[in-house]
Protein backbone atom coordinates (compact mmCIF):
# COMPACT_ATOMS: atom_id res chain seq x y z
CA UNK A 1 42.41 22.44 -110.28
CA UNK A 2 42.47 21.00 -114.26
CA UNK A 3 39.26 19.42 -113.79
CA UNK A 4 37.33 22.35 -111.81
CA UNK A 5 38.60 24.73 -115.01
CA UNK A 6 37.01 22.31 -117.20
CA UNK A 7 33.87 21.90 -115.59
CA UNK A 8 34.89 18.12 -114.97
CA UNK A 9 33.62 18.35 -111.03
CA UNK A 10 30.97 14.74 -111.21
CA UNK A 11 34.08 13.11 -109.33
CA UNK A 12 34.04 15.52 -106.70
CA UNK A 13 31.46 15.89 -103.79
CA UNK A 14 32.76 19.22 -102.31
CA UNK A 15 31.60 21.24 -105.28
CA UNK A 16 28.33 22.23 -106.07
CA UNK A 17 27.59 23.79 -109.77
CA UNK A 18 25.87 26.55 -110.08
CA UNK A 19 23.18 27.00 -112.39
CA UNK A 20 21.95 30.83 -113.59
CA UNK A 21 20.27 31.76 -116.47
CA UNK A 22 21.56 34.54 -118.84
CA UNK A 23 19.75 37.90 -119.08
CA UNK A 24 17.11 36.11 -122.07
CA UNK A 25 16.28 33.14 -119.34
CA UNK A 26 16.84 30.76 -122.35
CA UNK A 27 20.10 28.80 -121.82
CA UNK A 28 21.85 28.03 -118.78
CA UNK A 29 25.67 27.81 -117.75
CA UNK A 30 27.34 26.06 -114.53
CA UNK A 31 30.36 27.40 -112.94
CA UNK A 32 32.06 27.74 -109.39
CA UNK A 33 33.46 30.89 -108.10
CA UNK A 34 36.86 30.46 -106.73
CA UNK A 35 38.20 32.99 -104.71
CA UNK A 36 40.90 33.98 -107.15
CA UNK A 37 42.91 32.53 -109.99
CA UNK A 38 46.42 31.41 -108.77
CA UNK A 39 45.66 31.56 -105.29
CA UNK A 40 47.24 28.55 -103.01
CA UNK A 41 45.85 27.26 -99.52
CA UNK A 42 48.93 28.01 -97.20
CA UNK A 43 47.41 26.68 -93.96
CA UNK A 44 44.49 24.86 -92.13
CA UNK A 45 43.17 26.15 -88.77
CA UNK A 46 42.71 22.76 -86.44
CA UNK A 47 40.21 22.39 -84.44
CA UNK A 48 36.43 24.49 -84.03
CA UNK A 49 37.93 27.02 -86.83
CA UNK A 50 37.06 25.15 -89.74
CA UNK A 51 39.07 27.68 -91.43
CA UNK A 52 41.47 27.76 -94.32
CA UNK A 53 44.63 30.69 -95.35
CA UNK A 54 44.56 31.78 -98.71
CA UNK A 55 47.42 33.63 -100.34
CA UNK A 56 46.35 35.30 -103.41
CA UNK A 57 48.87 36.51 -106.73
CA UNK A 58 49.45 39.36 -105.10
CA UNK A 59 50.77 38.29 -101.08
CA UNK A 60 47.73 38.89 -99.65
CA UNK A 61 46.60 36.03 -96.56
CA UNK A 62 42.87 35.62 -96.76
CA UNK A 63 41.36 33.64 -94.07
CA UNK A 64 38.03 31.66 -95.54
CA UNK A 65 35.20 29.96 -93.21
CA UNK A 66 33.83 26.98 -96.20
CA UNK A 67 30.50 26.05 -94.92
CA UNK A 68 30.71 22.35 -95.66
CA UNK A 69 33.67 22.62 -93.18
CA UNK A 70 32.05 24.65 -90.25
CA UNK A 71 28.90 22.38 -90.58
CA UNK A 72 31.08 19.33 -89.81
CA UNK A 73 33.06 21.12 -86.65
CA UNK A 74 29.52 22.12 -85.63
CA UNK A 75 28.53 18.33 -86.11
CA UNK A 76 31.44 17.08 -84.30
CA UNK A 77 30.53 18.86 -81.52
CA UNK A 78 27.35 18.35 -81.01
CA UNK A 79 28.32 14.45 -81.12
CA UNK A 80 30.33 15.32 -78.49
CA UNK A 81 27.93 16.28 -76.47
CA UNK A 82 29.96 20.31 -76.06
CA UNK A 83 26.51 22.01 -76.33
CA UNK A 84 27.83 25.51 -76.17
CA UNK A 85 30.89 25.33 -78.47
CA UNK A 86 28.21 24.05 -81.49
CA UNK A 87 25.93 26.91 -80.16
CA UNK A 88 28.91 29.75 -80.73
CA UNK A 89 29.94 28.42 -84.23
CA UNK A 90 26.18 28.36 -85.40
CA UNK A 91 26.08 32.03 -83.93
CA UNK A 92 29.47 33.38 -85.58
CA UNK A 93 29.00 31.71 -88.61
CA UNK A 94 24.98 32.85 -88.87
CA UNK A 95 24.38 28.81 -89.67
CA UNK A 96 20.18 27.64 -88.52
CA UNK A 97 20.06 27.07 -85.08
CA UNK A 98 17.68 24.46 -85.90
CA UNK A 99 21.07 21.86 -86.71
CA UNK A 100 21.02 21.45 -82.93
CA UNK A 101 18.30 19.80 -82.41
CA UNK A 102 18.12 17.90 -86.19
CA UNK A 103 21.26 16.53 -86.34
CA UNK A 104 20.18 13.74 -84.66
CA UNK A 105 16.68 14.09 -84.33
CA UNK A 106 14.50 15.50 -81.73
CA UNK A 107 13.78 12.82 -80.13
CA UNK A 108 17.66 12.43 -79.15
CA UNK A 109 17.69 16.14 -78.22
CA UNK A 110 14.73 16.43 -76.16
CA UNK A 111 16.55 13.67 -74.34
CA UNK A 112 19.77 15.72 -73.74
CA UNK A 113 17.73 19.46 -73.02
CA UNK A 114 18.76 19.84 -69.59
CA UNK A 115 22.76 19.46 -70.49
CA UNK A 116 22.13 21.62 -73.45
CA UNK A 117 20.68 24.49 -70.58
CA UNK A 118 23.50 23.79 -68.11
CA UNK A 119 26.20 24.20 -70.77
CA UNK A 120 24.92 27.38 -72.39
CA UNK A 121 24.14 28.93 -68.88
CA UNK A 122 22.95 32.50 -70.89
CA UNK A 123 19.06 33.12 -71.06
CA UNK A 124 19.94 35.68 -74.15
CA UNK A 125 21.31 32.90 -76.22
CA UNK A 126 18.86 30.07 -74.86
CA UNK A 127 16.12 33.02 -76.12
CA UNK A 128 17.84 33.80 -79.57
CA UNK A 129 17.93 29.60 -79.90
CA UNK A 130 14.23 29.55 -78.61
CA UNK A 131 12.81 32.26 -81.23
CA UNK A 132 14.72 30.50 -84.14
CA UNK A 133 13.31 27.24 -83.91
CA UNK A 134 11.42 25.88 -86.83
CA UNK A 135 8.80 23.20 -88.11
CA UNK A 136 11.20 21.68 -91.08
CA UNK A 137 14.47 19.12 -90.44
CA UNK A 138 16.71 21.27 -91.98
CA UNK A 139 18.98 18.40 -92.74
CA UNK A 140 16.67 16.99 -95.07
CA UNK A 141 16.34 20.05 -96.64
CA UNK A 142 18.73 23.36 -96.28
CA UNK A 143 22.13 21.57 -95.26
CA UNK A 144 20.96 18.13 -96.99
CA UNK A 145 24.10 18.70 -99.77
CA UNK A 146 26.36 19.63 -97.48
CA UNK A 147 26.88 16.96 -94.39
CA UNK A 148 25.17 13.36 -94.51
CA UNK A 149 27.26 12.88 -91.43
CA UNK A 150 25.37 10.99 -88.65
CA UNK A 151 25.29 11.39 -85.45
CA UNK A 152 27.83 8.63 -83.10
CA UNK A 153 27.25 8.39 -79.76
CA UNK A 154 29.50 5.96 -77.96
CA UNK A 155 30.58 4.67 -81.09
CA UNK A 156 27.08 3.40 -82.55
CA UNK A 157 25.44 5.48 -85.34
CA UNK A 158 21.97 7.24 -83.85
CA UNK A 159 20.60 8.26 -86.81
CA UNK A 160 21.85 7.73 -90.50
CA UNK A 161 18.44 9.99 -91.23
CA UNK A 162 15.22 9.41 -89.26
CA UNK A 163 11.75 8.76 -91.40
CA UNK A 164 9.90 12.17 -91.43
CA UNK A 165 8.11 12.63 -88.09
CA UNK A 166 5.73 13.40 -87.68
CA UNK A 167 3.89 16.80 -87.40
CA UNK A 168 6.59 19.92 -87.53
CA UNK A 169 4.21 21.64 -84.83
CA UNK A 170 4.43 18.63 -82.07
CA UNK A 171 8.27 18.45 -83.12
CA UNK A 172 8.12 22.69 -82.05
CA UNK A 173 6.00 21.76 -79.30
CA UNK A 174 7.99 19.10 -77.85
CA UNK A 175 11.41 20.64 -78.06
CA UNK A 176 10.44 23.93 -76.22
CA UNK A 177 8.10 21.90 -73.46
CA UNK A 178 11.74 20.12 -73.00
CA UNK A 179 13.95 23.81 -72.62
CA UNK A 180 10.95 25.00 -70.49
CA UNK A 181 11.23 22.32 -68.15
CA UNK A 182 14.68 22.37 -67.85
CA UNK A 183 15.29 26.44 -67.66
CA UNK A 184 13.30 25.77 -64.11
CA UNK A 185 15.12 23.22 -63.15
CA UNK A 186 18.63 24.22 -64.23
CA UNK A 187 18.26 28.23 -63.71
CA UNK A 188 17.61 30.22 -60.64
CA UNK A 189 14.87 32.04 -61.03
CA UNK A 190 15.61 35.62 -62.13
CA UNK A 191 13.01 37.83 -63.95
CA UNK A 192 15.56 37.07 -67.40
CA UNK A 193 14.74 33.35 -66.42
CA UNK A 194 10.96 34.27 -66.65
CA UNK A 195 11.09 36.17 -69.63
CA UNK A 196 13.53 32.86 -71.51
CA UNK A 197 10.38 30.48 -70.02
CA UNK A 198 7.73 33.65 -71.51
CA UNK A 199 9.59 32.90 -74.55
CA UNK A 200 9.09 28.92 -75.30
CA UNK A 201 5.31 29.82 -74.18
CA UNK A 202 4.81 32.29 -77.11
CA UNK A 203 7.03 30.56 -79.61
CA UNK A 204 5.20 26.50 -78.73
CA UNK A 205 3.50 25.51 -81.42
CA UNK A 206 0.37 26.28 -81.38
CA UNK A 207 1.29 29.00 -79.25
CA UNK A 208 0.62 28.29 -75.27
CA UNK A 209 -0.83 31.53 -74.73
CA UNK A 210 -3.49 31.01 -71.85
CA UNK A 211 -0.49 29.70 -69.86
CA UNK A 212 1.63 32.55 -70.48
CA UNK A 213 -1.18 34.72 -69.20
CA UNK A 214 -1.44 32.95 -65.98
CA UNK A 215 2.03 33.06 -65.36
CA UNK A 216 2.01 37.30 -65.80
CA UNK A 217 -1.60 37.29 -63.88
CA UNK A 218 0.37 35.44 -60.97
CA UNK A 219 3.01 38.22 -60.98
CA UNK A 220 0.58 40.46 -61.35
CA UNK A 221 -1.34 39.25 -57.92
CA UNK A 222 1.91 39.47 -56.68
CA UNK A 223 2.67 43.08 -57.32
CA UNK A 224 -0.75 43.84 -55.73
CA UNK A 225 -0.49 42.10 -52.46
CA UNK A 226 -0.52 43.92 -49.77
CA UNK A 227 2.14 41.48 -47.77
CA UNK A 228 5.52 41.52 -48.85
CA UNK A 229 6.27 38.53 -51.13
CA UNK A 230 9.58 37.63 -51.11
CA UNK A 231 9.40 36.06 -55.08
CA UNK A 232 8.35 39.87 -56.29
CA UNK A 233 12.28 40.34 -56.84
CA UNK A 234 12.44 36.76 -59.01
CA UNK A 235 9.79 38.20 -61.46
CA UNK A 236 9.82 40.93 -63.81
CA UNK A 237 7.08 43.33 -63.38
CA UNK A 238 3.45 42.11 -65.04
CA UNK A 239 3.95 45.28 -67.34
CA UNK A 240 7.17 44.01 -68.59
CA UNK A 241 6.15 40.72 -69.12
CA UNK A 242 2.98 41.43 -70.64
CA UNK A 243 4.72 43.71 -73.37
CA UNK A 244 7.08 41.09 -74.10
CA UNK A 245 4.64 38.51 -74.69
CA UNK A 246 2.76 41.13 -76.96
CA UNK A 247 6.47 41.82 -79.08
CA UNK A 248 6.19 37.94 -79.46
CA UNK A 249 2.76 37.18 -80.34
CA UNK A 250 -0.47 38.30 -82.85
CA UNK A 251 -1.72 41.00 -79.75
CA UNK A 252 -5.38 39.82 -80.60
CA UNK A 253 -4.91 35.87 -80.05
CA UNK A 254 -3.36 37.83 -77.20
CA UNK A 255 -6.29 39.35 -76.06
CA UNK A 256 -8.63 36.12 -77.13
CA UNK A 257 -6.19 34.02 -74.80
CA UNK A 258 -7.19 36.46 -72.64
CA UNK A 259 -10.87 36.58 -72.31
CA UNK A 260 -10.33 33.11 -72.45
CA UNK A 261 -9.77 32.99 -68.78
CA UNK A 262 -12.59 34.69 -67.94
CA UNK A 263 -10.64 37.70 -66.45
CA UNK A 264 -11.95 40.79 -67.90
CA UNK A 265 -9.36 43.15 -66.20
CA UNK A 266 -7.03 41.43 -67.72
CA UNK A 267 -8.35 41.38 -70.85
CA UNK A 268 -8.46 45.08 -70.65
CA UNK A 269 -4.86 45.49 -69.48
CA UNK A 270 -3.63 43.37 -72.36
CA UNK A 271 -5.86 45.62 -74.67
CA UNK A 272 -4.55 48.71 -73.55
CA UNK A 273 -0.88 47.76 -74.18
CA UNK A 274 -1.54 46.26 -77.24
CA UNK A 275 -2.25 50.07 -78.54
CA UNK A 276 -6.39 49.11 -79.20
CA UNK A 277 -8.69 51.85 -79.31
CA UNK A 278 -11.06 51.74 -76.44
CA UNK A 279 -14.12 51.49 -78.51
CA UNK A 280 -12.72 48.62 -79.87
CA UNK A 281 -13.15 46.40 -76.33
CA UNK A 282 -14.58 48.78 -74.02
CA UNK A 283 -18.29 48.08 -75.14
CA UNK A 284 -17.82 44.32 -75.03
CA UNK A 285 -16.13 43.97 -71.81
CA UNK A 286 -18.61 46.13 -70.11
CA UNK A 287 -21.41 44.45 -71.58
CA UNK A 288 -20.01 41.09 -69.84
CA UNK A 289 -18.84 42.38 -66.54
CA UNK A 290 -22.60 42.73 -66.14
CA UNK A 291 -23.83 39.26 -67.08
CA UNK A 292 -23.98 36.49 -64.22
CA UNK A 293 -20.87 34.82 -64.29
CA UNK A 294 -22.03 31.58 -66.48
CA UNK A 295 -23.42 33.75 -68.50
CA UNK A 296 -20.86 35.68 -69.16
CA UNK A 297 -18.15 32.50 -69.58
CA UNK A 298 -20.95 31.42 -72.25
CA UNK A 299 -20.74 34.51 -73.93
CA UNK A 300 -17.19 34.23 -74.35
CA UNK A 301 -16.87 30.37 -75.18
CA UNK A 302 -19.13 31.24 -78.16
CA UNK A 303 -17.10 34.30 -79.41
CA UNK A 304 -13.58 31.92 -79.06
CA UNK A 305 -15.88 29.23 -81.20
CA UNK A 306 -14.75 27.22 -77.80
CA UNK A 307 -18.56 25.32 -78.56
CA UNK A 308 -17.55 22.11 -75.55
CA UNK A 309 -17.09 24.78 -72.91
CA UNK A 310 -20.18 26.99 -73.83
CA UNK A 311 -22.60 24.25 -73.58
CA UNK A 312 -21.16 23.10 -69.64
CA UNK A 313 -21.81 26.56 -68.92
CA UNK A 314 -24.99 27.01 -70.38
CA UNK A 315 -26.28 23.86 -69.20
CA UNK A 316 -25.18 24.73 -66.04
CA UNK A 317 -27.02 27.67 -66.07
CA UNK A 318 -29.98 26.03 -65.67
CA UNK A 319 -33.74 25.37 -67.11
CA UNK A 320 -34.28 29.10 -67.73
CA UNK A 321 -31.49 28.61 -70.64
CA UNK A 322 -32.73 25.00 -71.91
CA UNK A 323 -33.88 27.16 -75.11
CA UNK A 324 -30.19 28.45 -75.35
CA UNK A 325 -28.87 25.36 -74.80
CA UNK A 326 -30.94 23.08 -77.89
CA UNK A 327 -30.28 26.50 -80.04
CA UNK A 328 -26.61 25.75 -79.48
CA UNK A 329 -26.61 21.90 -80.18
CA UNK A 330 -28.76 22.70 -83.51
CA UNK A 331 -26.31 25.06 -84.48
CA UNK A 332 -23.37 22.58 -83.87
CA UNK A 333 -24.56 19.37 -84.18
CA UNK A 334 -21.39 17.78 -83.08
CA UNK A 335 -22.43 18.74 -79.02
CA UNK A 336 -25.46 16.54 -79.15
CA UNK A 337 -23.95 13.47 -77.57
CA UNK A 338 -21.96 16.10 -74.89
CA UNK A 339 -25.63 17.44 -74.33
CA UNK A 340 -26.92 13.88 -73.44
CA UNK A 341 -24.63 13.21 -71.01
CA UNK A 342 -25.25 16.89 -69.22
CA UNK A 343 -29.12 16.61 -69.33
CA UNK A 344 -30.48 15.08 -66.72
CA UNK A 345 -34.42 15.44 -66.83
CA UNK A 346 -35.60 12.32 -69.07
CA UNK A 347 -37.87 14.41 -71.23
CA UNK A 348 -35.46 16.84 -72.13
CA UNK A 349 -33.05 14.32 -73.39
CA UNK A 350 -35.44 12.65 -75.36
CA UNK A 351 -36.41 16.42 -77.02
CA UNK A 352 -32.35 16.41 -77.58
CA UNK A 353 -32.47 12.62 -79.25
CA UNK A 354 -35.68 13.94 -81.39
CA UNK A 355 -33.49 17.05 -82.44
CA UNK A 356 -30.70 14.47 -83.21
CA UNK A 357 -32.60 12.46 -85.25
CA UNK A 358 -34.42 15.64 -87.28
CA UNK A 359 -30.74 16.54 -87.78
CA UNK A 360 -29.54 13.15 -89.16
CA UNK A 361 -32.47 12.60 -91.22
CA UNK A 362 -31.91 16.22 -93.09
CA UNK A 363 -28.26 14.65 -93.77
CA UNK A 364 -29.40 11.79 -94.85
CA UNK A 365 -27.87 9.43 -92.37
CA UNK A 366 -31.37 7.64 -92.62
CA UNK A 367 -30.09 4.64 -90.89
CA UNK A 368 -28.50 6.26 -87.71
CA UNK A 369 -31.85 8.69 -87.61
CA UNK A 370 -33.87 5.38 -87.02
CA UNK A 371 -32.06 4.22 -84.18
CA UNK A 372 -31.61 7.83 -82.93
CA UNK A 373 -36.16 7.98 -83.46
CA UNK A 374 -36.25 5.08 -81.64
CA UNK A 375 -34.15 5.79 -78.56
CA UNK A 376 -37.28 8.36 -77.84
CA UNK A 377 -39.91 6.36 -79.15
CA UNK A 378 -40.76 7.93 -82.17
CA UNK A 379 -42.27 5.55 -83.85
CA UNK A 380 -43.45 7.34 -86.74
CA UNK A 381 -40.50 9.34 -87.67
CA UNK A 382 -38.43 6.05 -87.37
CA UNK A 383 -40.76 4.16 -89.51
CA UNK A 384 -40.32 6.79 -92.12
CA UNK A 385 -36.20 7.04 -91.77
CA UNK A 386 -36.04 3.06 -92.31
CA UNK A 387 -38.26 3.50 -95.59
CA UNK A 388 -36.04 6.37 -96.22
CA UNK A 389 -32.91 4.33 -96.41
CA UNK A 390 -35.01 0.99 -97.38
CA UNK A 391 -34.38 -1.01 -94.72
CA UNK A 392 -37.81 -2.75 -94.81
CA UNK A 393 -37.31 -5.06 -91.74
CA UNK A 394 -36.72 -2.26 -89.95
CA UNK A 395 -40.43 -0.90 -91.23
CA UNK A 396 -42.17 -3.86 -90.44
CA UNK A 397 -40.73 -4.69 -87.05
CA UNK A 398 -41.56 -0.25 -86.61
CA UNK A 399 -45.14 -1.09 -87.82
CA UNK A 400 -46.04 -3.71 -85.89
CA UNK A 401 -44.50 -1.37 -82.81
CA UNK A 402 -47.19 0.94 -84.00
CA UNK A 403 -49.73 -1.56 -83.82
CA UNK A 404 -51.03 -1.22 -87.39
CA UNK A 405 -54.18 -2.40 -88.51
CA UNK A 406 -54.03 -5.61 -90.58
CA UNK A 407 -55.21 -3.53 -93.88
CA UNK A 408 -52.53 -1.15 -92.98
CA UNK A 409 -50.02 -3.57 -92.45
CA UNK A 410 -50.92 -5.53 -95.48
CA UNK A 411 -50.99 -2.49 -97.85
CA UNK A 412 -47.49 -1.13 -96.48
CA UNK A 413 -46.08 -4.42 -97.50
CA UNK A 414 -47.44 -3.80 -100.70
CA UNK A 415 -45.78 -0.40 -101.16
CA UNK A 416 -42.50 -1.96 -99.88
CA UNK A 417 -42.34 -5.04 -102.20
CA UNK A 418 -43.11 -2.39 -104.83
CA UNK A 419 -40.57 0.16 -104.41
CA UNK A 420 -38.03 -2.38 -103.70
CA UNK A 421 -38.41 -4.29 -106.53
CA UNK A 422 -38.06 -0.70 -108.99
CA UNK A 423 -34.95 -0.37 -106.66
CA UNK A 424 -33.82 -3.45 -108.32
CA UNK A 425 -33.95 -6.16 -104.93
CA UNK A 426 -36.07 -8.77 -106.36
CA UNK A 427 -34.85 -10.94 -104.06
CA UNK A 428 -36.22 -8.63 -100.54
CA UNK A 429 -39.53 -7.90 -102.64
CA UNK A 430 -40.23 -11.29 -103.11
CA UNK A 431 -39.87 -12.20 -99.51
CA UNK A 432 -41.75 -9.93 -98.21
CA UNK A 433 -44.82 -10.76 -100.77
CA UNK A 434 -43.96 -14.53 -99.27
CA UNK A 435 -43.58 -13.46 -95.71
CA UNK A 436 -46.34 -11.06 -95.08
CA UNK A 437 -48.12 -10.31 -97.93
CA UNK A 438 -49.53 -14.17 -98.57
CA UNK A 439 -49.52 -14.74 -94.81
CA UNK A 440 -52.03 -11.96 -94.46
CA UNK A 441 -54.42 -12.24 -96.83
CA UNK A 442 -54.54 -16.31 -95.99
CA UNK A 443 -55.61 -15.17 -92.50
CA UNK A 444 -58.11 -12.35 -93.98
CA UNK A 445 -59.84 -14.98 -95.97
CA UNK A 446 -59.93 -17.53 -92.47
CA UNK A 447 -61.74 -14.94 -90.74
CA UNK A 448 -64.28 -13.91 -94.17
CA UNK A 449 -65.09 -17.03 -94.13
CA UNK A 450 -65.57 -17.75 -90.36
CA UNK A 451 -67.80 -14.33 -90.39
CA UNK A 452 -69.42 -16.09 -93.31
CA UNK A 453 -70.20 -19.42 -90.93
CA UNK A 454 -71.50 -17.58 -88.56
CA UNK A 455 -73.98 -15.22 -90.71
CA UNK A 456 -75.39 -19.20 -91.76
């Protein structure tokens, strides 16, 4: 107690200072608040508790909860493997939820998901843990002064602390792909089960909101069969489930998810619960309902910037949309190699390896726009894209694909030799004056002077 009222706490690791600034934010002071001078610990709770009696100067009995203590009890229990009893102390104590699944890493928990659902056995609580979850190892960061404590498991240490994973979204991802798949194989199904499952959809990182959909646009065939399906009383209603999945998520990626499937009714279902005004979607999904239906998924791929998908359609479509369909690939370069493998007709695809080329030559990829130019055989473009990037065997092989005269030939050497030796390659200059320069004009001369024989 002599050394905390001095401020003499480096010897101590269950203290942490305090550091505020007074009211000028120019000096700063460390101190601990204890809970009152002269007060004496009278008694330890064993046990989960984690809690300590206090009698204060005056008789009072205070009972205190020190979070470095209920952090270890939740530890010790979750190296236990007692699931639920962790789960209840992180939910008295309002401690993250996300301990459960960091305390040894995610990889260990995913591992152990299905116990962790069989123990618990309450969708509300499964839910509450669900919607917590969060892209950061909170033991590396929010709890990293309080417990080091690793995680034993049949008396071998798990983890001291993993390397930082990898990507907080797959970590999201993986954990809730693991509850999912256990919630249906450990709970009955019951429309709370649905709604729990709803949940891991909406909360996945990135959100897995096409799948979600599905799953309500199944209940919602359901609800309007005309047979009676026994599984209508293991589902909530489509309503229900659609308004919960709205309470958890952005309600237009909603509706984007939506048209995403290509169902337009219930795109405007979603829309309508989602509060939009009808002039908002109205005009667009009546405008689509009457398109054929490629041309309609088209339509939609492009709005989603889902570029891939619009391009099978469009192809698909047919020749009366070729136009569309090299408008696209010029607008997004990146499909040009998906549109060679979906083009069939030879001279379309070598109109798409032209385009190519046009586009890597106005990027300056000089070198891949040659190849691309001479995939389709044109020569002349290709000739000018090796120049372009001074590649001048590529020119000269190009030429003599072009059949140049001999003049021709001789004076592009010429030019070549002379802008490669101001591009400072002596060296390639030199050879090609040696190579095709001399070589020419020797066999010029052979037939001058075997006109020359002739004319005497």
């Amino acid at each position: 107690m002599g050394d905390i009222l001095h401020g003499q706490l480096e010897q101590y690791e269950n203290f942490l200072p305090v550091v505020v600034k007074n009211k000028k934010g120019d000096t700063e002071s460390i101190f601990i608040n204890l809970w009152e001078k002269g007060a004496q610990i009278i008694g330890v709770l064993h046990g989960d508790e984690s809690a300590i009696i206090l009698q204060t100067p005056r008789g009072n009995l205070e009972c205190v909860y020190p979070r470095k203590l209920v952090l270890t009890s939740i530890v010790n229990a979750l190296v236990q493997g007692r699931f639920i009893d962790a789960l209840l102390m992180v939910r008295r104590h309002r401690i993250d939820f996300n301990i459960i699944v960091d305390h040894c890493g995610w990889q260990a928990f995913i591992e152990s998901a299905a116990d962790f659902v069989r123990q618990v056995n309450n969708l509300s609580y499964i839910t509450e843990f669900v919607c917590a979850m969060k892209h950061e190892d909170i033991m590396e960061t929010l709890y990293k002064n309080y417990t080091s404590l690793p995680c034993i498991k049949g008396n071998k240490v798990i983890r001291q602390r993993e390397p930082k994973s990898t990507n907080g979204d797959d970590t999201v991802y993986s954990v809730l792909l693991a509850i999912r798949k256990a919630l249906e194989e450990q709970i009955e199904e019951t429309p709370a089960r649905e709604l729990c499952i709803l949940t891991t959809l909406a909360k996945s990182s990135p959100p897995a909101l096409e799948e979600a959909l599905r799953r309500i646009k199944v209940i919602r065939e359901i609800e309007l069969s005309t047979a009676a399906d026994p599984r209508q009383a293991s589902y909530p209603s489509s309503e229900e489930s659609l308004k919960h999945l709205l309470w958890l998520s952005d309600s237009d990626a909603v509706f984007e998810a939506a048209l995403g499937l290509y169902d337009l009714n219930l795109a405007a279902i979603v829309a309508l619960n989602s509060q939009r005004d009808p002039k908002e979607f109205l005009p667009l999904l009546q405008e689509l309902e009457h398109m054929p239906t490629l041309l309609m998924q088209y339509n939609i791929d492009l709005k989603l910037q889902r570029y891939e998908s619009a391009l099978r359609h469009i192809v698909s479509a047919g020749d009366p949309y070729y136009e569309d369909c090299m408008n696209l690939m010029n607008k997004v370069p990146e499909l040009y190699p998906l549109g060679l493998q979906l083009i069939v007709d030879p001279r379309k695809k070598q109109q798409v390896l032209e385009a190519w080329g046009d586009h890597l030559n106005a990027t300056k990829c000089f070198e891949d726009a040659a190849t691309t130019y001479l995939c389709c055989f044109c020569l002349e473009k290709a000739l000018k894209a090796y120049r372009a990037c001074g590649n001048w065997m590529g020119v000269l092989t190009v030429a003599g694909l072009i059949k140049l005269g001999k003049d021709d030939l001789l004076q592009l050497a010429r030019e070549l030799s002379e802008e490669l030796q101001a591009l400072g390659k002596p060296g390639d200059a030199a050879k090609i004056l040696l190579e095709y320069c001399v070589m020419l004009t020797m066999q010029l001369a052979s037939w001058s002077m075997q006109g020359i024989g002739k004319r005497l």
